[in-house]
C-alpha atoms as a PDB file:
ATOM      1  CA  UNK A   1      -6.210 -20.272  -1.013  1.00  0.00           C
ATOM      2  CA  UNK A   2      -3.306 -18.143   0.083  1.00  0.00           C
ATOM      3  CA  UNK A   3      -4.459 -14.857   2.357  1.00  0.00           C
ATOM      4  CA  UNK A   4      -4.266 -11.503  -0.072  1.00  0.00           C
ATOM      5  CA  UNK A   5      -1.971  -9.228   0.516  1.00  0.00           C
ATOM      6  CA  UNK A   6      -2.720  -6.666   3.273  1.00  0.00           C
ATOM      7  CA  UNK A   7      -2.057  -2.564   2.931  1.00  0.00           C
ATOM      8  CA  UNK A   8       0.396  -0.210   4.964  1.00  0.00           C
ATOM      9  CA  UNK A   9      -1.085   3.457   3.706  1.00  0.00           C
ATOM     10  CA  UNK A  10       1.217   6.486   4.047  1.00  0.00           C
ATOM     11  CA  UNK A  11       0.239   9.297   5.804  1.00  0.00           C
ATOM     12  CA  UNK A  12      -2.214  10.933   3.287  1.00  0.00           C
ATOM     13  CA  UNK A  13      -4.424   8.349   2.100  1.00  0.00           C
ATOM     14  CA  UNK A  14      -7.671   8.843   2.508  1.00  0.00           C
ATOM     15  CA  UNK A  15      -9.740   7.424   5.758  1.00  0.00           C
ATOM     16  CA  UNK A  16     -12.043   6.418   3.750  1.00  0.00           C
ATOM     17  CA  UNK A  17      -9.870   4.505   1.731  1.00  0.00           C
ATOM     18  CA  UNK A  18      -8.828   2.658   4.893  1.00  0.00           C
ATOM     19  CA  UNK A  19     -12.327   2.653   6.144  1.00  0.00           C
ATOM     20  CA  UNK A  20     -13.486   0.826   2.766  1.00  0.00           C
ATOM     21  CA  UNK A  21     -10.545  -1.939   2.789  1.00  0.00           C
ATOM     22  CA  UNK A  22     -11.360  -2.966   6.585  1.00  0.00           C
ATOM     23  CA  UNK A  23     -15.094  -3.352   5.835  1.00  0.00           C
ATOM     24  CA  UNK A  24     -13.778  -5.922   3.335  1.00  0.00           C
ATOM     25  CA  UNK A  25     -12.152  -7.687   5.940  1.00  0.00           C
ATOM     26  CA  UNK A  26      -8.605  -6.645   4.421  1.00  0.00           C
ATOM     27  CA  UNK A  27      -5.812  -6.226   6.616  1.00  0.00           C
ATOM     28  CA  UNK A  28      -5.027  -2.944   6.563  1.00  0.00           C
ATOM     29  CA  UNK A  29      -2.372  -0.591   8.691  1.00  0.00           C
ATOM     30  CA  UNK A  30      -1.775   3.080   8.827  1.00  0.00           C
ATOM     31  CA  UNK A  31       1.209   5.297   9.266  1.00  0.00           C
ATOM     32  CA  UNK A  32      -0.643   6.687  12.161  1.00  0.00           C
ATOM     33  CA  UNK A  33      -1.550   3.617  13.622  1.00  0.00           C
ATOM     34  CA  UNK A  34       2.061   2.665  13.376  1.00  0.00           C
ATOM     35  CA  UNK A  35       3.305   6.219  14.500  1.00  0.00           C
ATOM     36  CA  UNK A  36       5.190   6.816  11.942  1.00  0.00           C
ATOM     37  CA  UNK A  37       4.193  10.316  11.127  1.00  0.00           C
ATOM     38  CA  UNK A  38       6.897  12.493   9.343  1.00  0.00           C
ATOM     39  CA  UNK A  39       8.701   9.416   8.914  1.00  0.00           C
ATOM     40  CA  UNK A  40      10.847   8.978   5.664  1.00  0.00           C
ATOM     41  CA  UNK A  41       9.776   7.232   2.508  1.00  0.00           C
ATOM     42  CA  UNK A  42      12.805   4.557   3.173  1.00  0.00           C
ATOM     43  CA  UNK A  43      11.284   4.018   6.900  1.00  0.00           C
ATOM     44  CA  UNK A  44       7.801   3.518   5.370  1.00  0.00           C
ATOM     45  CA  UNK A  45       8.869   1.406   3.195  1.00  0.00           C
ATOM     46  CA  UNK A  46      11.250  -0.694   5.899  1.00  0.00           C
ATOM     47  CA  UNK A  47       7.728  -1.126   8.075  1.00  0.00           C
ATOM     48  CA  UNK A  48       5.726  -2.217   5.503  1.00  0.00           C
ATOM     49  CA  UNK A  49       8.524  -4.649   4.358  1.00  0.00           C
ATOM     50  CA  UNK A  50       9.129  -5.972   8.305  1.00  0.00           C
ATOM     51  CA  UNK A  51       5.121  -6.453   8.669  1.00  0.00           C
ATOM     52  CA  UNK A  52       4.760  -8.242   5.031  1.00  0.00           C
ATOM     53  CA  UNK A  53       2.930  -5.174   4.174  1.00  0.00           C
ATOM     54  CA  UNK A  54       1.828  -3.296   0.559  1.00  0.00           C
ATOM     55  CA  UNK A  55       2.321   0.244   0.298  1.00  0.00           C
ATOM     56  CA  UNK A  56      -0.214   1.853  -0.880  1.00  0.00           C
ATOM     57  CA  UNK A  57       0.132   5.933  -1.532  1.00  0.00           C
ATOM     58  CA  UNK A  58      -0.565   8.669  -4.426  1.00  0.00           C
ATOM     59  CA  UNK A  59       2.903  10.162  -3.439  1.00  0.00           C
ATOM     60  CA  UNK A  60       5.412   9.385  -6.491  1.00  0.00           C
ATOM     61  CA  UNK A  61       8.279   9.902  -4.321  1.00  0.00           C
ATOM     62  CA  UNK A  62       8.099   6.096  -3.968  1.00  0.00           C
ATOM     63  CA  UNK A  63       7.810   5.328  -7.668  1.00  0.00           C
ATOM     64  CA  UNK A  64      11.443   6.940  -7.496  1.00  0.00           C
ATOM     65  CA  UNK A  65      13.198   4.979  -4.760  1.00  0.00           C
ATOM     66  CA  UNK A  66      11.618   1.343  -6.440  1.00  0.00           C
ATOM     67  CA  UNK A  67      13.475   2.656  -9.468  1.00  0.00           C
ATOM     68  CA  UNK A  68      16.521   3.016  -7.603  1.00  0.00           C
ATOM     69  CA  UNK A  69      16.168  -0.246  -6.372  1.00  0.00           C
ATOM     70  CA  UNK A  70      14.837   0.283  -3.212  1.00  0.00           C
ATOM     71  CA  UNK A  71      13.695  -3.437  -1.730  1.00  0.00           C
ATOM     72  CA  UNK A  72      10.129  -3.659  -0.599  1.00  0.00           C
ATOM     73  CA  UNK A  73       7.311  -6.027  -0.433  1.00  0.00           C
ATOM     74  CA  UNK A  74       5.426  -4.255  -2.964  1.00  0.00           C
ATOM     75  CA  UNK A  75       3.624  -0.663  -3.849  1.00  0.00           C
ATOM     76  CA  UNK A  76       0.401   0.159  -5.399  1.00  0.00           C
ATOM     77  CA  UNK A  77       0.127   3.551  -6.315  1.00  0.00           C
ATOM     78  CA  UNK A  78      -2.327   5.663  -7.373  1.00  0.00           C
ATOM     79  CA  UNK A  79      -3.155   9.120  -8.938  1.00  0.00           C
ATOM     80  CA  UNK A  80      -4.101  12.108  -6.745  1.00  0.00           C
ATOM     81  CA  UNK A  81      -7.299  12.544  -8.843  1.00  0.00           C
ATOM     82  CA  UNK A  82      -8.741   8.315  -8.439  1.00  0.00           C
ATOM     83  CA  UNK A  83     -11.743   8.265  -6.909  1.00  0.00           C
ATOM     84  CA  UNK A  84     -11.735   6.852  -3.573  1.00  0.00           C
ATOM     85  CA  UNK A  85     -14.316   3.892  -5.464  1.00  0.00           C
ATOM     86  CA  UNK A  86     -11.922   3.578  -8.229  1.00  0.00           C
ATOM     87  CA  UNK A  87      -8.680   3.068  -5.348  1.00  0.00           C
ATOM     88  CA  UNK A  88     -10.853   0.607  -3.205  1.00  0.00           C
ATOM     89  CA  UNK A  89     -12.190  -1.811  -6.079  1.00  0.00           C
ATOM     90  CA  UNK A  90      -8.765  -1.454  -7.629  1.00  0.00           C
ATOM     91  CA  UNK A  91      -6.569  -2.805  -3.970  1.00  0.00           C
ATOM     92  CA  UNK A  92      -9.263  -5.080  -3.750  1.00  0.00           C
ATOM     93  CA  UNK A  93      -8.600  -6.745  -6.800  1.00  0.00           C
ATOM     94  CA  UNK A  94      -5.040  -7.080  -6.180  1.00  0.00           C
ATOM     95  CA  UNK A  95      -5.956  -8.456  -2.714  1.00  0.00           C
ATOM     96  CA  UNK A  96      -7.952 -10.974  -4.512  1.00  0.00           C
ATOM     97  CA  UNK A  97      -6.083 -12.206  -6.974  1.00  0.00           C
ATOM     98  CA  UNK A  98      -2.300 -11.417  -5.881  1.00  0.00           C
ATOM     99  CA  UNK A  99      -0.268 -13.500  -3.019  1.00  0.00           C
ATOM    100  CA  UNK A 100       1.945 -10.972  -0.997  1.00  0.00           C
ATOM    101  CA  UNK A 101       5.126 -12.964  -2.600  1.00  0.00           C
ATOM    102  CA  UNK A 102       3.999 -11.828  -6.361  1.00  0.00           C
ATOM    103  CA  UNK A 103       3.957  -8.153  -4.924  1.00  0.00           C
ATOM    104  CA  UNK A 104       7.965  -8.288  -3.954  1.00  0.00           C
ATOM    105  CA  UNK A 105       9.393  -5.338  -5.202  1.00  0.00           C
ATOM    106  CA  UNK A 106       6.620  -5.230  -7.775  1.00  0.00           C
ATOM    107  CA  UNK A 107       4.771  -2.050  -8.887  1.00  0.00           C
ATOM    108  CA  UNK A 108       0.843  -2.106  -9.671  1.00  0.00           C
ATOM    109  CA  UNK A 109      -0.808   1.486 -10.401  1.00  0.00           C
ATOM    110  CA  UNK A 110      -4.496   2.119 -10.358  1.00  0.00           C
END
């Protein structure tokens, strides 16, 4: 079986998001880790594309540049009020049952 896709999380995900996707052995990088603090959505999105990399983020500003055709290699996002349970067991299912190819500029929402 083909490895799931692994996460890039914007600056204001949760750590225990993070801290929930590496216990279950998913690949998982930060904008911190990647210091890319106060970077722009388009750089985000660049890294995560360069490292084969998911977005994940609550921040709809992405929703908009996917509609404007913005390449990436793929965004889950997710409501500001999802639990932190509901966000984990939802990226884990697409890291389950996705390949990083099906998540090219594709759009899943928790």
């Amino acid at each position: 079986m083909a490895e799931g896709v692994g996460y890039y999380t914007d600056e204001h995900v949760a750590r225990a998001i993070v801290r929930g996707l590496r216990q279950r052995g998913v690949r998982v990088l930060t904008a911190s880790e990647a210091d890319m603090l106060g970077a722009s959505d388009v750089e985000h999105l660049k890294l995560a594309t360069a490292r084969e990399l998911v977005v994940f983020t609550q921040d709809d500003d992405f929703l908009r540049l996917h509609a404007n055709g913005q390449e990436h290699s793929g965004i889950v996002y997710a409501a500001q009020q999802a639990s932190i349970g509901t966000i984990v067991s939802g990226l884990m299912l697409i890291h389950q049952v996705l390949a990083p190819n099906e998540m090219r500029n594709h759009v899943e929402f928790l």
